[in-house]
N, C-alpha and C. Protein backbone atom coordinates (compact mmCIF):
# COMPACT_ATOMS: atom_id res chain seq x y z
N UNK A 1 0.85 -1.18 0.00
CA UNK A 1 0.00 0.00 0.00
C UNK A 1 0.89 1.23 0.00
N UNK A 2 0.43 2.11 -0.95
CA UNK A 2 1.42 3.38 -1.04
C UNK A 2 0.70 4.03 0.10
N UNK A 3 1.50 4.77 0.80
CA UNK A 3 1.30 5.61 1.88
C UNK A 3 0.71 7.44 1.46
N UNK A 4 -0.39 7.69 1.65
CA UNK A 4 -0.68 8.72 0.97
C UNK A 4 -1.02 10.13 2.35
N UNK A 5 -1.26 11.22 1.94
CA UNK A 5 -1.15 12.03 2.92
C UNK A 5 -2.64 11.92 3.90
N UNK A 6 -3.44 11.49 3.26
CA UNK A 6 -4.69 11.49 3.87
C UNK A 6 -4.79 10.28 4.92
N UNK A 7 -3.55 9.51 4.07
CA UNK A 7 -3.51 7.98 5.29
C UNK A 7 -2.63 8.16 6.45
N UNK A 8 -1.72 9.28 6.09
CA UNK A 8 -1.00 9.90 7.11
C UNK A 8 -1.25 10.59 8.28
N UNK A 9 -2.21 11.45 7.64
CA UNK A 9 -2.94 12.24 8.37
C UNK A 9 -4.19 11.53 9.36
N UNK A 10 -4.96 10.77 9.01
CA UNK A 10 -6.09 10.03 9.95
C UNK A 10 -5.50 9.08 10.50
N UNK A 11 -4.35 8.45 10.28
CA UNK A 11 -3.44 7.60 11.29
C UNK A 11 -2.52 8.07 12.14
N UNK A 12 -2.06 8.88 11.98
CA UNK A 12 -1.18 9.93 12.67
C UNK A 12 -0.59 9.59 14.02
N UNK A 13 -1.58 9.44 15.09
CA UNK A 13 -1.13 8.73 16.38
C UNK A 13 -0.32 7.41 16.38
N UNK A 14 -1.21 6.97 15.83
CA UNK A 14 -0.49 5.02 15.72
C UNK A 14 0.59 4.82 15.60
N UNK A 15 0.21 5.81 13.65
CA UNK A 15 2.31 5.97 13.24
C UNK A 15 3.27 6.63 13.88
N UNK A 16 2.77 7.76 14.73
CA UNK A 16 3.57 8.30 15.41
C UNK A 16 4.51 6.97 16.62
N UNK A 17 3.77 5.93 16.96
CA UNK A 17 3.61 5.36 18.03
C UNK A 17 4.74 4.29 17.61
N UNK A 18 4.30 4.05 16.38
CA UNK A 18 4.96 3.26 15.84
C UNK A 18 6.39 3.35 15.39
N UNK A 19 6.30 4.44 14.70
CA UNK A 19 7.97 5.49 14.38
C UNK A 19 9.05 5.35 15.50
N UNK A 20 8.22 5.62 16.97
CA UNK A 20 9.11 5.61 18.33
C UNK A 20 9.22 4.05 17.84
N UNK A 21 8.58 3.16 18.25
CA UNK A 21 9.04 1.70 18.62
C UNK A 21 10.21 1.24 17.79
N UNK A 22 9.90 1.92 16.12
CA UNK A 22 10.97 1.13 15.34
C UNK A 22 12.34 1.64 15.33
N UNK A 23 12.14 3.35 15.45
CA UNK A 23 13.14 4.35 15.72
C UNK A 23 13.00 5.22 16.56
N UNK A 24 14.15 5.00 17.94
CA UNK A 24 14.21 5.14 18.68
C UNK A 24 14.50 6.68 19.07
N UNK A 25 15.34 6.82 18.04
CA UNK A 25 16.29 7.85 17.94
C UNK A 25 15.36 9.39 17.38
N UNK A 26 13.78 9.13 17.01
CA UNK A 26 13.26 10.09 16.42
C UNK A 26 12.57 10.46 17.75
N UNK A 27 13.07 12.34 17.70
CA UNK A 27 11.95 12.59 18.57
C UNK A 27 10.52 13.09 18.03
N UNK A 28 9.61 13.58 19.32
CA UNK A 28 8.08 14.02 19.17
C UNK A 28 8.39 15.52 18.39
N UNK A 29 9.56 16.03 18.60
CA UNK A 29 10.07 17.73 17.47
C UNK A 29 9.88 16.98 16.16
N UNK A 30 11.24 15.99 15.75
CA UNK A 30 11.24 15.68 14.54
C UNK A 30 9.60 15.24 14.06
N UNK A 31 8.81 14.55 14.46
CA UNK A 31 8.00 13.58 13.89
C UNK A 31 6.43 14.94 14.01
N UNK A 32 7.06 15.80 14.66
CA UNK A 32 5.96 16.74 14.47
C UNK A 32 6.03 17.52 13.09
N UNK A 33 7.35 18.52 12.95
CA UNK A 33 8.07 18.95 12.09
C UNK A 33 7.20 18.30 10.42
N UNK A 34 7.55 16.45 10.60
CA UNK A 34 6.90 15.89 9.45
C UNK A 34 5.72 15.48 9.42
N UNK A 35 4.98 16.05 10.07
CA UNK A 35 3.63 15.38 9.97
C UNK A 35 2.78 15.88 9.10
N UNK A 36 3.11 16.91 8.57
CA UNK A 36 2.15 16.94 7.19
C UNK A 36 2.68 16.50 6.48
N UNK A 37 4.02 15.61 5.85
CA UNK A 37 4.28 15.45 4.80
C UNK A 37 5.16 14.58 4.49
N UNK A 38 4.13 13.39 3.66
CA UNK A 38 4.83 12.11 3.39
C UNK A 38 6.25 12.27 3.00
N UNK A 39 6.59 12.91 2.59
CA UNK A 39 8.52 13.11 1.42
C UNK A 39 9.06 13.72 2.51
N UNK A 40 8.74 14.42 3.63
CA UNK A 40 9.66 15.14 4.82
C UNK A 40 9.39 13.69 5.64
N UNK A 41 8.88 13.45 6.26
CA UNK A 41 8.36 12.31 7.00
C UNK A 41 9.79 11.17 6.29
N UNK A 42 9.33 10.66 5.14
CA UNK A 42 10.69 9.37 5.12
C UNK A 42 11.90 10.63 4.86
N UNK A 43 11.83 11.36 4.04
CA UNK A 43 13.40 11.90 4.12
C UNK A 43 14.28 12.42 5.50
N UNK A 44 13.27 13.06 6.59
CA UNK A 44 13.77 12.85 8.27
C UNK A 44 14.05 11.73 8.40
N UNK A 45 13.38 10.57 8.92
CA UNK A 45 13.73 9.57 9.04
C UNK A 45 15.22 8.70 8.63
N UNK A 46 15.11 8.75 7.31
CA UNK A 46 16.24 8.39 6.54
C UNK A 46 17.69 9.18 7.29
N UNK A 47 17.16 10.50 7.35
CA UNK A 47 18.31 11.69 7.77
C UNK A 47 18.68 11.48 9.23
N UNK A 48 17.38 10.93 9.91
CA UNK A 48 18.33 10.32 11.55
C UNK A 48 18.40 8.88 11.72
N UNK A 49 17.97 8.42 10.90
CA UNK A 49 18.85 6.42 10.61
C UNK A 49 19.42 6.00 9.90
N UNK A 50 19.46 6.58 8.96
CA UNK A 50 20.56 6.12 7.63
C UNK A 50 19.82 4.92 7.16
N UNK A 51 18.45 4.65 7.39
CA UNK A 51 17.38 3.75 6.88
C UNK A 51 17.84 4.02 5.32
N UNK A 52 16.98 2.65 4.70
CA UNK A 52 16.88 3.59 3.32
C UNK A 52 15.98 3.78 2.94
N UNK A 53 15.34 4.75 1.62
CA UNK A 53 14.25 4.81 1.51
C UNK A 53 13.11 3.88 1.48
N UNK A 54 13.66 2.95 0.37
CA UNK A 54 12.34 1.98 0.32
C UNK A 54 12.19 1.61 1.22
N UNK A 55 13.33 0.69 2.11
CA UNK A 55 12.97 0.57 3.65
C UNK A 55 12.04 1.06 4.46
N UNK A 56 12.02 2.22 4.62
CA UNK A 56 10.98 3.29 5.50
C UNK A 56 9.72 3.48 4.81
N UNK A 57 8.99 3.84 3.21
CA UNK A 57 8.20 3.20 2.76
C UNK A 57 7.85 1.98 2.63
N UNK A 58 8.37 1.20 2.71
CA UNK A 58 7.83 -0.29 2.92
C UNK A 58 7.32 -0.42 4.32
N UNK A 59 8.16 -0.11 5.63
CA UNK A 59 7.31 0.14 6.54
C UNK A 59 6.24 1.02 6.79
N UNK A 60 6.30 1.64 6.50
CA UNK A 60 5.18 3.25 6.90
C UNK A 60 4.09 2.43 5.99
N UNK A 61 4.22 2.15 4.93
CA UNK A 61 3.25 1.07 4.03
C UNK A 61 2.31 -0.01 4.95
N UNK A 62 3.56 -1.18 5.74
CA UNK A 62 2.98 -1.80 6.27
C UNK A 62 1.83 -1.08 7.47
N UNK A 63 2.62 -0.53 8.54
CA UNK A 63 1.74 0.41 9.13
C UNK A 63 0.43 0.51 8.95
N UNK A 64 0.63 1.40 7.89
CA UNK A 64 -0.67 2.10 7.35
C UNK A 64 -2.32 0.99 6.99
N UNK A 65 -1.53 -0.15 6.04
CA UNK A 65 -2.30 -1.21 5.76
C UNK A 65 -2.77 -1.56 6.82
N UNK A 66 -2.11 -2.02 7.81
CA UNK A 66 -2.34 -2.95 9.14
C UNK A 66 -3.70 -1.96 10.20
N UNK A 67 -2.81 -0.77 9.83
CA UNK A 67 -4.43 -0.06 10.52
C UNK A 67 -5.68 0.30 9.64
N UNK A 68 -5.46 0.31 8.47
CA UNK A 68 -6.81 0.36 7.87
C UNK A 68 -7.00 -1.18 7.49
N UNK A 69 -6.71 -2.30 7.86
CA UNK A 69 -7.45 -3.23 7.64
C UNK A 69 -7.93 -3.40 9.17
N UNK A 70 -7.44 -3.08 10.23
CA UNK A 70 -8.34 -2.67 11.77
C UNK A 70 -9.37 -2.16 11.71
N UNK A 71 -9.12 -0.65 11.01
CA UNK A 71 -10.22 -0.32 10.58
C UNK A 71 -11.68 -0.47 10.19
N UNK A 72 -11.14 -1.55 8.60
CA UNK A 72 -12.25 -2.04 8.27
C UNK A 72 -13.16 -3.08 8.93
N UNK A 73 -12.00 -4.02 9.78
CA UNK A 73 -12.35 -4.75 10.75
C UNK A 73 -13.97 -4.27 11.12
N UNK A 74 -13.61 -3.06 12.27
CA UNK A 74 -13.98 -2.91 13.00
C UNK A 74 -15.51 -2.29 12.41
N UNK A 75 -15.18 -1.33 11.03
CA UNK A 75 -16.80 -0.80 10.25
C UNK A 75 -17.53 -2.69 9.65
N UNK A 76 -17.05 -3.43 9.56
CA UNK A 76 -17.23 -4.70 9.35
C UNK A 76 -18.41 -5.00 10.34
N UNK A 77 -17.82 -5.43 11.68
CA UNK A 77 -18.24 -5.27 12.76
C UNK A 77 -19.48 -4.72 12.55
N UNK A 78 -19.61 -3.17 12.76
CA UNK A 78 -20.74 -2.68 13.22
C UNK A 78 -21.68 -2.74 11.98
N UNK A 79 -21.31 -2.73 10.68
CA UNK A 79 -22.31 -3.14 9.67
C UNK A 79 -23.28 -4.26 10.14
N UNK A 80 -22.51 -5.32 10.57
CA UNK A 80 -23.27 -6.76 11.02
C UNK A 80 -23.66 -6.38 12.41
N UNK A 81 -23.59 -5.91 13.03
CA UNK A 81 -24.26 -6.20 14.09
C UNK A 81 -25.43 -4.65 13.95
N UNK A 82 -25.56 -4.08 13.42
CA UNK A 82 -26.46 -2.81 12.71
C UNK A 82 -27.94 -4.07 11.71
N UNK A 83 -27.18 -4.68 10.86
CA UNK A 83 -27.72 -5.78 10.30
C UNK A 83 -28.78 -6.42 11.40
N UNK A 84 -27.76 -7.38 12.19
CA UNK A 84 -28.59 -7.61 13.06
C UNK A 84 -29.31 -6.91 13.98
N UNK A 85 -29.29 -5.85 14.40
CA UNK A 85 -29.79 -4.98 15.14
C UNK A 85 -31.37 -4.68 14.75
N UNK A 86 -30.86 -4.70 13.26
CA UNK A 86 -32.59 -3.96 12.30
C UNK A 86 -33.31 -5.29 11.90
N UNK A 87 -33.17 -6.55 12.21
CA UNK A 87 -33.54 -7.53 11.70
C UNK A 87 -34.35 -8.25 12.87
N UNK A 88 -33.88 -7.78 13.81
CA UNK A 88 -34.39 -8.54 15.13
C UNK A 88 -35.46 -7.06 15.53
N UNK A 89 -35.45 -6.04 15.16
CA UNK A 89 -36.34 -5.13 15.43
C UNK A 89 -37.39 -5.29 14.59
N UNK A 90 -37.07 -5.83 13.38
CA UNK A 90 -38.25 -5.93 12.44
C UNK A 90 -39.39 -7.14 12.87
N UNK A 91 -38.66 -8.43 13.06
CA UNK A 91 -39.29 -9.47 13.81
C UNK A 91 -40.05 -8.80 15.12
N UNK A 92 -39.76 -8.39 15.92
CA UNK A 92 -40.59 -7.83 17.03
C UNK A 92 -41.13 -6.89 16.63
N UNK A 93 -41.28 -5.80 15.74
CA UNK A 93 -42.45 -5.48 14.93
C UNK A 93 -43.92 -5.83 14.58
N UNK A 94 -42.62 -7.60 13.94
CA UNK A 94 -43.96 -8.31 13.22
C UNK A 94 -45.13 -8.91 14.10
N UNK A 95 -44.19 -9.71 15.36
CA UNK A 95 -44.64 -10.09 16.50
C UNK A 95 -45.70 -9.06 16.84
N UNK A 96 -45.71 -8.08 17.23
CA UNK A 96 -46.22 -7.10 17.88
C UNK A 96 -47.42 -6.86 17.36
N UNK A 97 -47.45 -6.40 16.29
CA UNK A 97 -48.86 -6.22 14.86
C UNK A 97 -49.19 -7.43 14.82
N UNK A 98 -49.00 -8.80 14.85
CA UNK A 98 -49.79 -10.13 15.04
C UNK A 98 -50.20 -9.90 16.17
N UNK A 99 -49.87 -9.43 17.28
CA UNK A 99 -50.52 -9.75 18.76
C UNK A 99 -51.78 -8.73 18.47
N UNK A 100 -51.64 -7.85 18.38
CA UNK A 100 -52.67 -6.75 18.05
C UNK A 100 -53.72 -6.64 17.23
N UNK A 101 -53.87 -7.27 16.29
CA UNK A 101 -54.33 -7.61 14.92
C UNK A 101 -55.20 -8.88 15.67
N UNK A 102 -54.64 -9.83 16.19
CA UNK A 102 -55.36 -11.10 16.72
C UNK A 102 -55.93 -11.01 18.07
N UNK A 103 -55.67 -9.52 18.70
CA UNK A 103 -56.37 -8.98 19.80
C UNK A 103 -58.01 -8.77 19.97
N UNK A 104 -57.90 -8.06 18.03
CA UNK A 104 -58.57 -6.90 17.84
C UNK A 104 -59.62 -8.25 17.02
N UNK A 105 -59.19 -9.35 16.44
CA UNK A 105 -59.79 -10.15 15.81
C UNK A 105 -61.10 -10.88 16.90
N UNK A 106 -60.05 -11.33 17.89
CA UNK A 106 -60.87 -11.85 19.25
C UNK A 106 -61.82 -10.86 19.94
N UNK A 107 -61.29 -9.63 19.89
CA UNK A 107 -62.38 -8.94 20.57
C UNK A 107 -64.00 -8.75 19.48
N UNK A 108 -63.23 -8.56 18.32
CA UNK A 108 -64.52 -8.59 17.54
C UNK A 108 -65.40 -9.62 17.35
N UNK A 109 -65.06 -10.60 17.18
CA UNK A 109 -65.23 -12.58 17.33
C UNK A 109 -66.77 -12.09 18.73
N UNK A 110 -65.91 -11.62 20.25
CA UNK A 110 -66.41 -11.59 21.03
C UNK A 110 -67.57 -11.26 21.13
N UNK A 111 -67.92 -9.31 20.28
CA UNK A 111 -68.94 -8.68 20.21
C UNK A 111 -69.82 -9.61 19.46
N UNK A 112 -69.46 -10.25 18.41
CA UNK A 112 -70.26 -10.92 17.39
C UNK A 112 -70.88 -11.92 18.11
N UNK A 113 -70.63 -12.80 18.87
CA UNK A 113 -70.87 -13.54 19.66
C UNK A 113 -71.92 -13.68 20.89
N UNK A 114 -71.95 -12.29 21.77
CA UNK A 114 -72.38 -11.92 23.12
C UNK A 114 -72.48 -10.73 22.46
N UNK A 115 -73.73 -9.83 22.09
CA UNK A 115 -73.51 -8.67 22.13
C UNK A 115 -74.10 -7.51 22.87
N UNK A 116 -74.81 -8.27 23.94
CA UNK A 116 -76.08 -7.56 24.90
C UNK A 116 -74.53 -7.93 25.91
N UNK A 117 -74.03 -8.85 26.54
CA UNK A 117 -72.58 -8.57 27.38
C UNK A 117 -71.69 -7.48 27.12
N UNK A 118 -71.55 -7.71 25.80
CA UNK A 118 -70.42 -6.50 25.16
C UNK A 118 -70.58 -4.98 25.81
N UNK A 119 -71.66 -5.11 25.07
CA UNK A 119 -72.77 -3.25 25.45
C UNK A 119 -72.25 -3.26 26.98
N UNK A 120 -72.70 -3.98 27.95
CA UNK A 120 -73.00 -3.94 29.19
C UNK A 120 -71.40 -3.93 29.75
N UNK A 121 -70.32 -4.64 29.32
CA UNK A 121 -69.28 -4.19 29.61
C UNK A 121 -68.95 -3.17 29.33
N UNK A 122 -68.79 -2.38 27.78
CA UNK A 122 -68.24 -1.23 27.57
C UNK A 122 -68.96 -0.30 28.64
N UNK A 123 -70.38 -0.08 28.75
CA UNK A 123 -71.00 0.82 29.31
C UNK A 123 -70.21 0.75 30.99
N UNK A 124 -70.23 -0.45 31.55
CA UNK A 124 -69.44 -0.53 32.55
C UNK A 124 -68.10 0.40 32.81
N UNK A 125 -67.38 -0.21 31.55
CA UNK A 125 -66.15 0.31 31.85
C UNK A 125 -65.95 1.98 31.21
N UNK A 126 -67.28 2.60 31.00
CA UNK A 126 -66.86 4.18 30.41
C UNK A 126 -67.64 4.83 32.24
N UNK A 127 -68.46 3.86 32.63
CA UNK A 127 -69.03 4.62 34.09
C UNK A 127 -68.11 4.75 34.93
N UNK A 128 -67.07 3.38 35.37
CA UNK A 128 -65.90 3.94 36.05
C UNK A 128 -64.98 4.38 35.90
N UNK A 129 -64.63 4.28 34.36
CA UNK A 129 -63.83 5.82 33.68
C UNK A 129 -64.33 7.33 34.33
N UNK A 130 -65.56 7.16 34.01
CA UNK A 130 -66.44 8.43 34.07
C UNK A 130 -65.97 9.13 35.73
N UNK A 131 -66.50 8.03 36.71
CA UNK A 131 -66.72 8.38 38.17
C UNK A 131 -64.83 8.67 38.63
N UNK A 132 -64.00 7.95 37.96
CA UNK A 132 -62.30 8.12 38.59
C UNK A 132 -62.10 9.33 37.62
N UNK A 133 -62.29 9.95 36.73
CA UNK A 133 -62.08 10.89 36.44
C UNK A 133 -63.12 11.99 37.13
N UNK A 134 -63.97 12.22 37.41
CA UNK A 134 -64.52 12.84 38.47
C UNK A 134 -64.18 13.57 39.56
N UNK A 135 -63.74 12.05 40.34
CA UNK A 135 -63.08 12.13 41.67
C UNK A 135 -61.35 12.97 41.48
N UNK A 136 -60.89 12.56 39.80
CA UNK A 136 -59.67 13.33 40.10
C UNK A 136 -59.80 15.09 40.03
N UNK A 137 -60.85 15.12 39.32
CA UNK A 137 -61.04 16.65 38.49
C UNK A 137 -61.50 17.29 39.76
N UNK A 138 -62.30 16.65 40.95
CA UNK A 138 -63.18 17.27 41.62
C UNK A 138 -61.97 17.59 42.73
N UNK A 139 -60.76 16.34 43.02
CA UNK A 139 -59.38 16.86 44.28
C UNK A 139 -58.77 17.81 43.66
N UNK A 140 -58.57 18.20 42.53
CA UNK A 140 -58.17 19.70 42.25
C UNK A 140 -58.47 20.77 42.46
């Protein structure tokens, strides 16, 4: 992988991290100095190890690869589990609208069935609606 400035730039820490481990001898001045710029970046380098070039592109290469295939790793990762995330929400969706749907089926089944009960429940249950809303409106 050619090492480009944009890969330089959003990796920056790592390589920095990395630069110390392999070369010892570079400080946080020098490696600041090159941090905008791939051709200052290996030509320092080169200038405090006597590395050679391809050498130091071939590493800074590896580097670079090794963290954007982490990278992708990791957007990998959250694609699939995003995947799964929206797939298991959709199922409990579906679940949900069947429970409801076969709620609404049974209750109607019911009225059709009993419909002098029906009446006499709803009416039931709008009187003690009626009387607890009352009692709350009236403690205010």
């Amino acid at each position: 992988m050619k090492l480009n400035q944009q890969t330089l730039e959003g990796n920056w820490n790592e390589i920095k991290g990395k630069l110390h481990e392999r070369w010892g001898e570079l400080t946080s001045d020098d490696l600041q100095k090159a941090r905008g710029s791939v051709d200052q970046l290996v030509g320092m380098i080169q200038k405090k190890t006597g590395e050679a070039r391809e050498k130091v592109e071939q590493y800074l290469g590896e580097v670079t690869s090794n963290g954007a295939s982490g990278v992708s790793k990791v957007a990998e990762a959250v694609r699939s589990y995003a995947g799964t995330a929206a797939e298991s929400l959709g199922d409990a969706r579906g679940r949900a609208s069947d429970a409801v749907r076969g709620g609404y089926v049974q209750t109607e089944r019911m009225v059709q069935q009993r419909p002098i009960e029906s009446l006499a429940v709803g009416f039931g249950a709008g009187l003690i609606t009626g009387v607890v809303l009352g009692l709350v409106m009236r403690s205010r």
